[in-house]
C-alpha atoms as a PDB file:
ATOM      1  CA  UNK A   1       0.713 -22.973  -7.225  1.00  0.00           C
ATOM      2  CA  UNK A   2       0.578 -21.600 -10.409  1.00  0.00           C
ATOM      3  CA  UNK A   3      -1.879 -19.288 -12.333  1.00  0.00           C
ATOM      4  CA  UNK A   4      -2.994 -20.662 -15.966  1.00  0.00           C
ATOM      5  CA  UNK A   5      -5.583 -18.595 -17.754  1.00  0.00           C
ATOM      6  CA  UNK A   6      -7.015 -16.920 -14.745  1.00  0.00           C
ATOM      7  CA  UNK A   7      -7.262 -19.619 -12.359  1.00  0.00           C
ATOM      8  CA  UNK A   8      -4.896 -20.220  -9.708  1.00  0.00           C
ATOM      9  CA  UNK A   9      -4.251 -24.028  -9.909  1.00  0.00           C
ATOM     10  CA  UNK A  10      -2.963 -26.102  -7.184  1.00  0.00           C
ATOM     11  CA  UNK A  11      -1.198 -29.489  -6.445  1.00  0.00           C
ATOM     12  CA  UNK A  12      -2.488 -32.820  -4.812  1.00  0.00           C
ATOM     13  CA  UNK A  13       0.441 -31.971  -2.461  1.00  0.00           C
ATOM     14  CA  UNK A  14      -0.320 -28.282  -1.750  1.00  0.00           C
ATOM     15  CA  UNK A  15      -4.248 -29.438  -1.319  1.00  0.00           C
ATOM     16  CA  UNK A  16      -2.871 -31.904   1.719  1.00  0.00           C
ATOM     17  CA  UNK A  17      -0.797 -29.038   2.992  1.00  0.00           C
ATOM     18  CA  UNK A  18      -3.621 -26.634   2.924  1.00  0.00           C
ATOM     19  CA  UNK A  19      -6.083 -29.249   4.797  1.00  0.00           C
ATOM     20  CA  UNK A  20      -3.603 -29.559   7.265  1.00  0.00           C
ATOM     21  CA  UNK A  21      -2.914 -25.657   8.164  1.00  0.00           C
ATOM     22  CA  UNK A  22      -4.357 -24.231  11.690  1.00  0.00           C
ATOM     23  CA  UNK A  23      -6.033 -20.702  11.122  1.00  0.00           C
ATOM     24  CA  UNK A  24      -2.377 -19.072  11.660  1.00  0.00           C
ATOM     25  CA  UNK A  25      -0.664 -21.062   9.044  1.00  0.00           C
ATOM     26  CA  UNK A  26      -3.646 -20.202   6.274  1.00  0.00           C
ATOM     27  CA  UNK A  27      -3.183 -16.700   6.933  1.00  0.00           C
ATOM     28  CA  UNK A  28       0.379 -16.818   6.406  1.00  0.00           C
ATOM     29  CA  UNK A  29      -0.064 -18.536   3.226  1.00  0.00           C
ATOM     30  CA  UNK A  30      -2.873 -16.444   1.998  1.00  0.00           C
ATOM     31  CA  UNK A  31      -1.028 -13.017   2.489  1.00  0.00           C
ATOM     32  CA  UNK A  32       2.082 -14.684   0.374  1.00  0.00           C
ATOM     33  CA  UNK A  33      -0.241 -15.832  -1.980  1.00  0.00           C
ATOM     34  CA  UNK A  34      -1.511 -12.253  -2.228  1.00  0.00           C
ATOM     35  CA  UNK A  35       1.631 -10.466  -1.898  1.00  0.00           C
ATOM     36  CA  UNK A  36       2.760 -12.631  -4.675  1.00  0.00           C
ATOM     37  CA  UNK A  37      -0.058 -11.012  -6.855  1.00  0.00           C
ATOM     38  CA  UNK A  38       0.856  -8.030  -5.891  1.00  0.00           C
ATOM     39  CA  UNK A  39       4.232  -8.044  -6.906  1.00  0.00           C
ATOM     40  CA  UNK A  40       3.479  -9.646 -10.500  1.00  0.00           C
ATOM     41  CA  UNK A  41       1.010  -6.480 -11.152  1.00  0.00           C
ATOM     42  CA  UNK A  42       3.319  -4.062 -10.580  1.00  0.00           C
ATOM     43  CA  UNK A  43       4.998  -4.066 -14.320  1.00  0.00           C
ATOM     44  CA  UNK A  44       1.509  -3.242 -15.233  1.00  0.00           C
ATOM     45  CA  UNK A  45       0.872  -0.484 -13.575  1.00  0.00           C
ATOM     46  CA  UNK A  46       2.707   1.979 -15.869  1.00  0.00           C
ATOM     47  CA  UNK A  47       1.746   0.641 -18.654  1.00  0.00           C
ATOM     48  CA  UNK A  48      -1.807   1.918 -19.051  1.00  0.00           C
ATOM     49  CA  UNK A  49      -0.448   5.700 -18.104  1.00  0.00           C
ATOM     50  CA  UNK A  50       0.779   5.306 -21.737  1.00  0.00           C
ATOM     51  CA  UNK A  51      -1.739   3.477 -23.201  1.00  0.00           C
ATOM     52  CA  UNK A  52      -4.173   6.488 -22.323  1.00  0.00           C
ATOM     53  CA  UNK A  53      -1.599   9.228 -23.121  1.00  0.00           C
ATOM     54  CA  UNK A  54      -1.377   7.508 -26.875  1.00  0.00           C
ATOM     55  CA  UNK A  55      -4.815   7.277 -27.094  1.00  0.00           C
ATOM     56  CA  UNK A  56      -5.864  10.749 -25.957  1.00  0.00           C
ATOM     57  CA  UNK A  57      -2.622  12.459 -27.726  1.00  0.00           C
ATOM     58  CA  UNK A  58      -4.418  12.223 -31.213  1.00  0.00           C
ATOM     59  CA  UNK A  59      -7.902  14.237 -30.229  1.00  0.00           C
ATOM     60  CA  UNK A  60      -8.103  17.583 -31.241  1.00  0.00           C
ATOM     61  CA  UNK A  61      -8.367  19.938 -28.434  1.00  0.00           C
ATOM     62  CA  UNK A  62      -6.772  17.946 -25.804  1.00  0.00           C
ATOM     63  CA  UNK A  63      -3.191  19.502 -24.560  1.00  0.00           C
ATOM     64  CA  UNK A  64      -0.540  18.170 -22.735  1.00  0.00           C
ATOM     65  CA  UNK A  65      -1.897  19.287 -19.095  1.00  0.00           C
ATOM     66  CA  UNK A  66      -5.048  18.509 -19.975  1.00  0.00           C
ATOM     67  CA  UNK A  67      -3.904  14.644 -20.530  1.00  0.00           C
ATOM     68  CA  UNK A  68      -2.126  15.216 -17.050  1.00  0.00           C
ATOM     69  CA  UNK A  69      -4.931  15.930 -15.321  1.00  0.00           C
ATOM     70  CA  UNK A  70      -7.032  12.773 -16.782  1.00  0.00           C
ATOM     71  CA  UNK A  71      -4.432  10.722 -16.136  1.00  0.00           C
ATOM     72  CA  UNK A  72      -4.262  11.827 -12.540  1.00  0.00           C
ATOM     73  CA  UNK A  73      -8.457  11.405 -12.513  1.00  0.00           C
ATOM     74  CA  UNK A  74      -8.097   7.941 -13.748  1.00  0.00           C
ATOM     75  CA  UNK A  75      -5.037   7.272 -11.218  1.00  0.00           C
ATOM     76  CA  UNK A  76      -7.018   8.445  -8.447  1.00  0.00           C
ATOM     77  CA  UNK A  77     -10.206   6.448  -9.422  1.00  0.00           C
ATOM     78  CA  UNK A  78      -8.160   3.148  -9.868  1.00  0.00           C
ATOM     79  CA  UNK A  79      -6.295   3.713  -6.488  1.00  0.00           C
ATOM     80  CA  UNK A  80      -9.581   4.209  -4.428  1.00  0.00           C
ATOM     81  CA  UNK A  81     -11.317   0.633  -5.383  1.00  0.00           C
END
């Protein structure tokens, strides 16, 4: 499997495995699939912390705890979905 522009694309091979897979063996390969996903978002997760805090640094009248507390808003709103 591998993931070009978006979509997850799979083999001829991998398609004859999959067909062949009992309900215990899909769910195995779906939560690998998934932590796989996972794992490959985690470098990204930072990243938009300091996207914001470069962002909101320049406008007047916004402090340093005040950027804090948005980016804990925006953390907390992300995490819940």
């Amino acid at each position: 499997m591998e993931l070009r522009n978006g979509v997850i694309k799979i083999t001829r091979k991998e398609m004859q495995e999959i067909k062949k897979m009992d309900h215990q063996q899909m769910e195995r390969k779906l939560t690998a699939v998934y932590q796989i996903g996972k794992e490959d978002k985690k470098p990204i997760e930072g990243k938009w912390e300091d996207a914001v805090r470069e962002a909101v640094q320049g406008i007047k009248g916004i402090g340093e705890k005040r950027r804090e507390e948005l980016i804990e808003r925006i953390r907390d709103a992300i995490c819940t979905r």
